[in-house]
Protein backbone atom coordinates (compact mmCIF):
# COMPACT_ATOMS: atom_id res chain seq x y z
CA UNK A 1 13.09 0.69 6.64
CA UNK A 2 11.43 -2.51 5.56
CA UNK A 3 11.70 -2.72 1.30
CA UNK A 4 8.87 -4.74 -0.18
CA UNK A 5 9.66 -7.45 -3.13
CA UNK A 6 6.03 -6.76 -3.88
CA UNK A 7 3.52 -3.74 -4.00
CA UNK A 8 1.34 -3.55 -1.12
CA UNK A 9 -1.72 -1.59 -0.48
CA UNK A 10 -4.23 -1.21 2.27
CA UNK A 11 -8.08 -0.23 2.80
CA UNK A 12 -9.34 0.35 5.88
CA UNK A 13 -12.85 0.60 7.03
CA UNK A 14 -13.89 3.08 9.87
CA UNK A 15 -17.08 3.68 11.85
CA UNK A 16 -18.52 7.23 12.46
CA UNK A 17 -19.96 8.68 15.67
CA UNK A 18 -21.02 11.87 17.22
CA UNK A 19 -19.30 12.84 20.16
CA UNK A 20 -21.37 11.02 22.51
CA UNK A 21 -20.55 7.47 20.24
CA UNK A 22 -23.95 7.21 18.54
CA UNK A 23 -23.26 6.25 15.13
CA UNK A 24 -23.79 8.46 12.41
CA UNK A 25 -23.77 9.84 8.59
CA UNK A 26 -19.74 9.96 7.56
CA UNK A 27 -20.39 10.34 3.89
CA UNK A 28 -19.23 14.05 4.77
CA UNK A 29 -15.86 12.97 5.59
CA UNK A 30 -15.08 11.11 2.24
CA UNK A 31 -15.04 14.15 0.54
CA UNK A 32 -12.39 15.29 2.34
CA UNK A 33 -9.63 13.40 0.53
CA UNK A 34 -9.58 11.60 -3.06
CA UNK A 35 -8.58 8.24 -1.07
CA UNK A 36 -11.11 8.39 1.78
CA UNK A 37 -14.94 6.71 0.15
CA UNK A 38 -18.18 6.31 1.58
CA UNK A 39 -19.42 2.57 2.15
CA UNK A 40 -23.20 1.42 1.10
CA UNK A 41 -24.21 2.51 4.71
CA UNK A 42 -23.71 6.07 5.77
CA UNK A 43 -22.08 5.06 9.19
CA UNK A 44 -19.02 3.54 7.49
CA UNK A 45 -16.30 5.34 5.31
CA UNK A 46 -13.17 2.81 4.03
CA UNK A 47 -9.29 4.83 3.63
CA UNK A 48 -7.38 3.70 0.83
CA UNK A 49 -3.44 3.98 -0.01
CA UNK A 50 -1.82 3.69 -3.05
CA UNK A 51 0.31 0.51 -3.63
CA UNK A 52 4.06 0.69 -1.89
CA UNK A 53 7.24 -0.78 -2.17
CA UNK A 54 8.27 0.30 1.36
CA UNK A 55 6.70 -0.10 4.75
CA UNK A 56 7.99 3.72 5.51
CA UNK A 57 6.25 5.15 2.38
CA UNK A 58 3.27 2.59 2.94
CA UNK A 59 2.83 3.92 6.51
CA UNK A 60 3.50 7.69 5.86
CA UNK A 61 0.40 7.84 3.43
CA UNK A 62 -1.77 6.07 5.54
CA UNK A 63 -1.01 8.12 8.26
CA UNK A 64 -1.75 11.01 6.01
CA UNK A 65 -4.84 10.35 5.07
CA UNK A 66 -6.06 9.11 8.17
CA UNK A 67 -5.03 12.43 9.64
CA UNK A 68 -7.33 14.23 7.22
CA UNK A 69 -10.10 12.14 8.14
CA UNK A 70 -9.29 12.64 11.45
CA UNK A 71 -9.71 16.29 10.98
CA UNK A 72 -12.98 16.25 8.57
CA UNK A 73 -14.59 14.19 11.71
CA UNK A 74 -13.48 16.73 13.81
CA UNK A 75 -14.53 19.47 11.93
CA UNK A 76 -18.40 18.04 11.86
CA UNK A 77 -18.37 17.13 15.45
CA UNK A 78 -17.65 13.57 14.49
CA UNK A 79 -15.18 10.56 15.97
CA UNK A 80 -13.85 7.47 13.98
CA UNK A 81 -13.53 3.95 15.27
CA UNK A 82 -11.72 1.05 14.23
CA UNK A 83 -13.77 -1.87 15.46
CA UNK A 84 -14.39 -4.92 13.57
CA UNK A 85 -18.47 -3.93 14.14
CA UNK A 86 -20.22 -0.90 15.94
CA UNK A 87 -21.00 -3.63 19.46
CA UNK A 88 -24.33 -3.29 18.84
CA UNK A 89 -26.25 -2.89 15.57
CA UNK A 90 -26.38 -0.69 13.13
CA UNK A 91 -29.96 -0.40 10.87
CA UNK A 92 -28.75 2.15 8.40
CA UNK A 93 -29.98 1.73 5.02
CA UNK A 94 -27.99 1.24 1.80
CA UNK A 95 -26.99 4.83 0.57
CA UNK A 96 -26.50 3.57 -3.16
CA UNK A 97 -27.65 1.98 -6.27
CA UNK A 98 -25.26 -1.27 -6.02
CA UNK A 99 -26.03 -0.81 -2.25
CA UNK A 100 -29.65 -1.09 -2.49
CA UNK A 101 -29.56 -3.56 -5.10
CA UNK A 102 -27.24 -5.98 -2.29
CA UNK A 103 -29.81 -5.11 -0.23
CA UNK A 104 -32.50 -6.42 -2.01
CA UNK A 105 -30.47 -9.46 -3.45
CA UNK A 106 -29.63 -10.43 0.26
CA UNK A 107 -32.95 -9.62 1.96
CA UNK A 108 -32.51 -9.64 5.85
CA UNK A 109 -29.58 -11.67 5.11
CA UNK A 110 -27.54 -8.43 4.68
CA UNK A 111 -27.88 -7.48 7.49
CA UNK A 112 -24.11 -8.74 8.92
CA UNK A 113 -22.52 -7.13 5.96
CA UNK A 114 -23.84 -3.37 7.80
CA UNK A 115 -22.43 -4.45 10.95
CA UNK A 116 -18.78 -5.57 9.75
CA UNK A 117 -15.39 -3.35 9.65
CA UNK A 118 -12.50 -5.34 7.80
CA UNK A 119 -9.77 -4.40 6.69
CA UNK A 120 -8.13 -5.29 2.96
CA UNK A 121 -4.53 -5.73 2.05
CA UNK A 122 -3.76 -6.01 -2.00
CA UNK A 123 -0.34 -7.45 -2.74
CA UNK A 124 0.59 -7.44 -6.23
CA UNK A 125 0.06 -10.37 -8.56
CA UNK A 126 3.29 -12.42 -9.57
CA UNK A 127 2.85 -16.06 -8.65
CA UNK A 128 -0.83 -16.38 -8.58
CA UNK A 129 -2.10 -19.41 -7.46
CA UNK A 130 1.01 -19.57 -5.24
CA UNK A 131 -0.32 -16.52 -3.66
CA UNK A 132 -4.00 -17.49 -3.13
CA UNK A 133 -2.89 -20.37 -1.63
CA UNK A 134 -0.74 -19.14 1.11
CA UNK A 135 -3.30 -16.25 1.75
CA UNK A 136 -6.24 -18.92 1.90
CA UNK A 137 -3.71 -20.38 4.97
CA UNK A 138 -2.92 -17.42 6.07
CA UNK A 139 -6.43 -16.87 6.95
CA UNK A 140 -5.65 -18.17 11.19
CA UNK A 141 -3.67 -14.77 11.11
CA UNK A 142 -6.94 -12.94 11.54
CA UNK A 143 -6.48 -13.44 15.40
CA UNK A 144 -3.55 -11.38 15.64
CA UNK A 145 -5.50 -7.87 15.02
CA UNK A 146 -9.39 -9.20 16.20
CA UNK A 147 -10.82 -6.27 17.22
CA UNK A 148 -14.15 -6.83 18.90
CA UNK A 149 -15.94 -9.65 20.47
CA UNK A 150 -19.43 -8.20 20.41
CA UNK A 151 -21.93 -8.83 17.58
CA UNK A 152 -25.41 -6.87 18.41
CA UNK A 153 -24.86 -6.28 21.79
CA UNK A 154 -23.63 -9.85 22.90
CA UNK A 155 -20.46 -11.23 23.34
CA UNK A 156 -19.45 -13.74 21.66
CA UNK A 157 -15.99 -14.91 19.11
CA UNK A 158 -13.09 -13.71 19.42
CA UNK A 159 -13.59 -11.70 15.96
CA UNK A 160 -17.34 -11.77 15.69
CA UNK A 161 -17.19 -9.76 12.48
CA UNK A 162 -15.53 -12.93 11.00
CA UNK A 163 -18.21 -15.02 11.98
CA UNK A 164 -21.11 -12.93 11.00
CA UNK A 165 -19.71 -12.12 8.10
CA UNK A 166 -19.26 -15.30 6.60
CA UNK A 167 -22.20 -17.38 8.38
CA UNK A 168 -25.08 -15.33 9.06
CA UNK A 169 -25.74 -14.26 5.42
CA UNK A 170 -27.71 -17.38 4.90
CA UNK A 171 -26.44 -20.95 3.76
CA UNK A 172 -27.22 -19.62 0.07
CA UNK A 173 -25.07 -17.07 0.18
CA UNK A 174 -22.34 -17.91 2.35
CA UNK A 175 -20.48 -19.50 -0.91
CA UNK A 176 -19.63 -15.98 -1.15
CA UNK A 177 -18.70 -14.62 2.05
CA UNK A 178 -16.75 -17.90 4.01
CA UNK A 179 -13.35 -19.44 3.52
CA UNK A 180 -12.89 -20.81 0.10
CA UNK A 181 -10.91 -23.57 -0.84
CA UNK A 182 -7.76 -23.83 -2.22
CA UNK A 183 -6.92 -23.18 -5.98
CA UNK A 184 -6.04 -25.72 -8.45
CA UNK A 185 -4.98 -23.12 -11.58
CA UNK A 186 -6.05 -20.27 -12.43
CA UNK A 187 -8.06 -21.12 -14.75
CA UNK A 188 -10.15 -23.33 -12.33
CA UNK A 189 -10.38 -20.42 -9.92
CA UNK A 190 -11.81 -17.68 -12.42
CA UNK A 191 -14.49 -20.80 -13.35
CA UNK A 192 -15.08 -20.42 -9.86
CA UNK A 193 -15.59 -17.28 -9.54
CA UNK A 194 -17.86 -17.08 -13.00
CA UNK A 195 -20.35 -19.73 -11.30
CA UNK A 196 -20.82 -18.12 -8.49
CA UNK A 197 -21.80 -14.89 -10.86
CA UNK A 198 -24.21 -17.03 -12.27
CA UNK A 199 -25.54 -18.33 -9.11
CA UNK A 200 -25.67 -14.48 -7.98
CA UNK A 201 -27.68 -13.93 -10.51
CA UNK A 202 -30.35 -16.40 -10.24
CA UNK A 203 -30.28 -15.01 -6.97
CA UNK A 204 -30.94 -12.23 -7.56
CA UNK A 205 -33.86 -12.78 -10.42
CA UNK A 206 -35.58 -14.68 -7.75
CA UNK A 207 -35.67 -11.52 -5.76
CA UNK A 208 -36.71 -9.98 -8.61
CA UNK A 209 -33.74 -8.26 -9.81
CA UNK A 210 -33.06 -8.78 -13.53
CA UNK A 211 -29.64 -9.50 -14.69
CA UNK A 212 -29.12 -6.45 -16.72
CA UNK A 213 -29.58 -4.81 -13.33
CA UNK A 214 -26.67 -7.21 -11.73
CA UNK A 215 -24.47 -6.49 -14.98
CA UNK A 216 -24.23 -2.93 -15.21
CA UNK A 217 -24.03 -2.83 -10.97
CA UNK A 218 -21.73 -5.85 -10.41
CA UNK A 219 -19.20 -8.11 -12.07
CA UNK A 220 -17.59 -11.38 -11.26
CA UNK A 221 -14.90 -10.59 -9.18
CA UNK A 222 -16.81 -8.19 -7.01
CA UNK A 223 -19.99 -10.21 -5.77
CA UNK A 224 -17.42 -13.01 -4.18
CA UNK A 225 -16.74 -11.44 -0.89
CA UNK A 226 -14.64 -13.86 0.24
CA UNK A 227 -11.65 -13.75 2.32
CA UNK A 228 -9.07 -13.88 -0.96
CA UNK A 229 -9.73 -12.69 -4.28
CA UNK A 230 -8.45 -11.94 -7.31
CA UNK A 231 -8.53 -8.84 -8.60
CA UNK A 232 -8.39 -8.92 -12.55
CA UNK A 233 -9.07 -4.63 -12.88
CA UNK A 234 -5.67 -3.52 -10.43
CA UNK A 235 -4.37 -6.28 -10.36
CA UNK A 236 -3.70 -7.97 -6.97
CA UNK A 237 -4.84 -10.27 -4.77
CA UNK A 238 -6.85 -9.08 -2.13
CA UNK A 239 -6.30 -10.59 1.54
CA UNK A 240 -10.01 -9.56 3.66
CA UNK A 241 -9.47 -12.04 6.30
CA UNK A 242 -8.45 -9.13 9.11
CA UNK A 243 -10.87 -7.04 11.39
CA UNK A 244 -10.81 -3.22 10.98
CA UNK A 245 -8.12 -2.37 13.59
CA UNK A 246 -5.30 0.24 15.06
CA UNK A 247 -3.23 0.89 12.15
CA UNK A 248 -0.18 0.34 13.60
CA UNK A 249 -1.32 -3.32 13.87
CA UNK A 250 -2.27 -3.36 10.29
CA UNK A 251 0.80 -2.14 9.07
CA UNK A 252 2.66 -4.86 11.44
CA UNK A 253 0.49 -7.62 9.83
CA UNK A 254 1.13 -6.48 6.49
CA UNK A 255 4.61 -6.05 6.49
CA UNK A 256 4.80 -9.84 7.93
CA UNK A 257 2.36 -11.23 5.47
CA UNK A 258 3.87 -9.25 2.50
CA UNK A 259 7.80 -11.30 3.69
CA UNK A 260 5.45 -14.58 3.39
CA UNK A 261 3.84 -13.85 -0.09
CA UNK A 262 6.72 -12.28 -1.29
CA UNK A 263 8.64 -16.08 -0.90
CA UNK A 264 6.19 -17.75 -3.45
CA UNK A 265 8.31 -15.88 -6.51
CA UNK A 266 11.10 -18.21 -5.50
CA UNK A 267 9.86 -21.11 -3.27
CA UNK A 268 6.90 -23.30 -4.24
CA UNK A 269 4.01 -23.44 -1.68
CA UNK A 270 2.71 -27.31 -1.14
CA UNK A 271 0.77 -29.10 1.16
CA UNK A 272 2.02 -31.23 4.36
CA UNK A 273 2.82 -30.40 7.59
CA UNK A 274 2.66 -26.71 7.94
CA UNK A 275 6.74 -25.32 8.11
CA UNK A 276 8.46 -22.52 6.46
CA UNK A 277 11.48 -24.05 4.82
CA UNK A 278 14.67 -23.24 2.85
CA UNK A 279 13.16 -23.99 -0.81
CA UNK A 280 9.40 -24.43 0.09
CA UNK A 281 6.61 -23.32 2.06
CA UNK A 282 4.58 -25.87 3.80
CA UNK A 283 1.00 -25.12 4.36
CA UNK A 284 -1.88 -27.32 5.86
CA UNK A 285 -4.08 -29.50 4.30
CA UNK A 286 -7.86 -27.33 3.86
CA UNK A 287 -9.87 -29.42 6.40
CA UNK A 288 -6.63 -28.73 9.15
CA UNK A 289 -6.86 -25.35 8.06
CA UNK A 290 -10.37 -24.76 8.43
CA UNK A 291 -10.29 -26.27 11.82
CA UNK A 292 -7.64 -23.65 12.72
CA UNK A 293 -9.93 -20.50 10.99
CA UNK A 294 -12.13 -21.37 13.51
CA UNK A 295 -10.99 -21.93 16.11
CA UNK A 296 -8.65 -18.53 15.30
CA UNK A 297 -12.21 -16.77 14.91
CA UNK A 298 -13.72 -18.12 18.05
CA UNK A 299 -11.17 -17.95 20.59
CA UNK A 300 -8.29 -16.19 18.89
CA UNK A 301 -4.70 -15.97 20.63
CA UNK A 302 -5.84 -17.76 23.27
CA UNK A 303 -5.79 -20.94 21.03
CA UNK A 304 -2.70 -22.97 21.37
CA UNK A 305 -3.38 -24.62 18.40
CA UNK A 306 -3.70 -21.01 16.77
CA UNK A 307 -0.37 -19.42 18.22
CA UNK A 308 1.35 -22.12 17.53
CA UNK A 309 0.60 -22.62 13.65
CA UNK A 310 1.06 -18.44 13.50
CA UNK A 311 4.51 -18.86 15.06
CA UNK A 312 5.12 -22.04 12.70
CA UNK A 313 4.38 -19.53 9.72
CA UNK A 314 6.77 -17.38 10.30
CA UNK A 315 4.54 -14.37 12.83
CA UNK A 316 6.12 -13.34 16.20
CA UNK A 317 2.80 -13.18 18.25
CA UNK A 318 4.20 -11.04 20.79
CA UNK A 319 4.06 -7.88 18.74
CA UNK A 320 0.36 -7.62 18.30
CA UNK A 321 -1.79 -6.62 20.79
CA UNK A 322 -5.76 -7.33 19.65
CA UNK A 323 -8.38 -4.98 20.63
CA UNK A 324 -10.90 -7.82 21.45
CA UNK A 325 -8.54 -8.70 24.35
CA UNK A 326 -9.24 -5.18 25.94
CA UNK A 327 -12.94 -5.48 25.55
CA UNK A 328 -13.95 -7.42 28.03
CA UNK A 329 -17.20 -6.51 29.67
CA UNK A 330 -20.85 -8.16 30.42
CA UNK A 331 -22.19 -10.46 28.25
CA UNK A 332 -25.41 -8.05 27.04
CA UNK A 333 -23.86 -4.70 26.19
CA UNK A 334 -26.08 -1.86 26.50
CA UNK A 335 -26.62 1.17 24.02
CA UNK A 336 -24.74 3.55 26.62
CA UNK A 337 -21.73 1.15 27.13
CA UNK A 338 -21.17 0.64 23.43
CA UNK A 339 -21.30 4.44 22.88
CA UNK A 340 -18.55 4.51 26.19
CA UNK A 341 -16.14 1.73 23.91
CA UNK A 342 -16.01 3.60 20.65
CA UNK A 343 -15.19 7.23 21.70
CA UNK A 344 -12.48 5.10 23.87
CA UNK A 345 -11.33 2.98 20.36
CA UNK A 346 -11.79 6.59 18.75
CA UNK A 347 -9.22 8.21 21.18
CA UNK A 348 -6.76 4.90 20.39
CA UNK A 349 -6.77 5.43 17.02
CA UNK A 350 -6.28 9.23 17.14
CA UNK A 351 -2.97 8.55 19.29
CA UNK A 352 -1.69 5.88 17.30
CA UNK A 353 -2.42 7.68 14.15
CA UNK A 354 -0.09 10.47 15.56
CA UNK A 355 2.25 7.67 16.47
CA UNK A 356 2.95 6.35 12.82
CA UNK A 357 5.70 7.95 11.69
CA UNK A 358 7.07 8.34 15.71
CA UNK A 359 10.27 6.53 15.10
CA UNK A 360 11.03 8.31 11.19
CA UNK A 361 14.59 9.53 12.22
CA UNK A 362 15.78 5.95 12.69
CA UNK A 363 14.72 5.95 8.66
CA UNK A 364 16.26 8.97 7.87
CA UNK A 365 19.41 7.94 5.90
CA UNK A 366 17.23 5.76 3.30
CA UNK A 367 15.03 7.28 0.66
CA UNK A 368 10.97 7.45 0.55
């Protein structure tokens, strides 16, 4: 059983389809369990665990509450499906106030924020900016779990979700969806983050949205949508970079990351040429890195450049197996062939939801 130096907790978004893969209204599942919540479009619900010290416990309430949703789908003649988007598009409408105020904040621009499945990890906050930091270069370790290279029907990056996500929002609003850079303090990262509220909100007034509207729906640290963020209410910091995937894979990748951020309690994180070492932790200058995000978004594993940084950081690439690497197919895919893919992504998650807890006896002499 792997102990964690730090609390870690997971949210996972899903798609929902009938049983012939169209997709369809899941808010009907969420109420089956406390920890399973709608999203702002029907189509999506997101499962939630508490925070863990172990992987076993981490992974045992996951599986739990997957199972239930598993069984709520079931029960309504529904399938879920961990893919990074639904392959083609999804047009549902926002299904809530903050939704539909989003919506009208981000115009046709919101449009990549409805077709995108990620998945969020929350470690707990000790060393801050330490942690930020290595999560910001962490961000390359998206290609180890992509899980779809189709974005409205044509193929495309390696994890198109990351690149619609944080590039076809519009150049205005993409300071809160891409990459950010590195922080300086803390105190020059929540200044950050308060700017960008401000910008949000003339934003939004110039779609006619006033900002008592944006107040009482929003606050600072949830309009950045970034791929780290602090969260002040919990509090942790919030890793986003990853695709909705298998959860096996997510629990690999967070188990890994969580050995990483745990370090920065006892070994500084500075920039140079990216190592892990005895007393330190080496991480790439932000242009490098960005370089690396994308090419990890566009071409994923397959990247030299990639694998080799991921091994470099401490990940054995070996043990994760990305979904985008089984979805090959035509460069157009139809309506009828993305239905085919997610009752087949629905079946892999059902099995390796049963598979979670496959190898417990070799646990069995440690506590929960």
């Amino acid at each position: 059983m792997t102990m964690y130096s730090l609390s870690v907790g997971i949210e996972l978004e899903l798609w929902v389809v009938d049983e012939t893969g169209r997709l369809c209204d899941g808010t009907d599942i969420a109420r089956a369990h406390r920890r399973i919540e709608p999203e702002f479009i029907d189509p999506l619900i997101e499962v939630k665990t508490e925070p863990h010290t172990s992987e076993r416990s981490l992974r045992r309430e996951l599986q739990s509450t997957l199972q239930t949703a598993i069984l709520a789908a079931e029960g309504e003649g529904k399938r879920l499906v961990p893919l990074g988007t639904p392959l083609t598009t999804s047009d549902a409408p926002a299904n809530c106030e903050r939704g539909r105020a989003f919506e009208a904040i981000y115009g046709s621009n919101v449009e990549s924020s409805k077709n995108c499945a990620g998945t969020h990890v929350h470690f707990e906050q000790v060393d801050v900016v330490d942690q930020i930091n290595l999560l910001t270069a962490l961000d390359p370790a998206l290609a180890l779990v992509s899980s779809s290279s189709y974005y409205d029907g044509t193929h495309g990056a390696n994890s198109s979700r990351a690149l619609a996500y944080r590039t076809d929002c519009g150049e205005e609003f993409r300071c809160f969806t891409d990459l950010c850079h590195y922080a300086d303090s803390l105190s020059e990262w929540r200044d950050r983050v308060d700017r960008k509220y401000d910008r949000f909100k003339r934003l939004a007034a110039e779609e006619g949205v006033d900002p008592e509207t944006v107040e009482d729906l929003f606050a600072p640290e949830n309009t950045v949508l970034n791929p780290v963020r602090l969260r002040e209410c919990q509090p942790t910091v919030e890793w986003r970079a990853p695709d909705s995937t298998l959860p096996s894979q997510i629990l690999q990748l967070a188990t890994d990351v969580e050995g990483l951020v745990a370090r920065t309690q006892t070994e500084s994180v500075e920039f140079g040429e990216p190592d892990l070492r005895d007393d330190r932790i080496q991480i790439p200058e932000f242009e490098e890195l960005r370089d690396l995000s994308w090419r990890a978004i566009e071409s994923g594993l397959n990247s030299d450049e990639v694998e080799s940084y991921l091994r470099t950081m401490g990940f054995d690439t070996a043990e994760y197996e990305p979904l985008a690497s089984r979805l090959h197919g035509p460069y157009q895919l139809s309506d009828s062939e993305a239905r085919t893919r997610r009752l087949q992504q629905a079946d892999r998650l059902e099995a390796d939801v049963q598979d979670l807890t496959e190898d417990e006896s070799e646990y069995s002499m440690y506590p929960a």
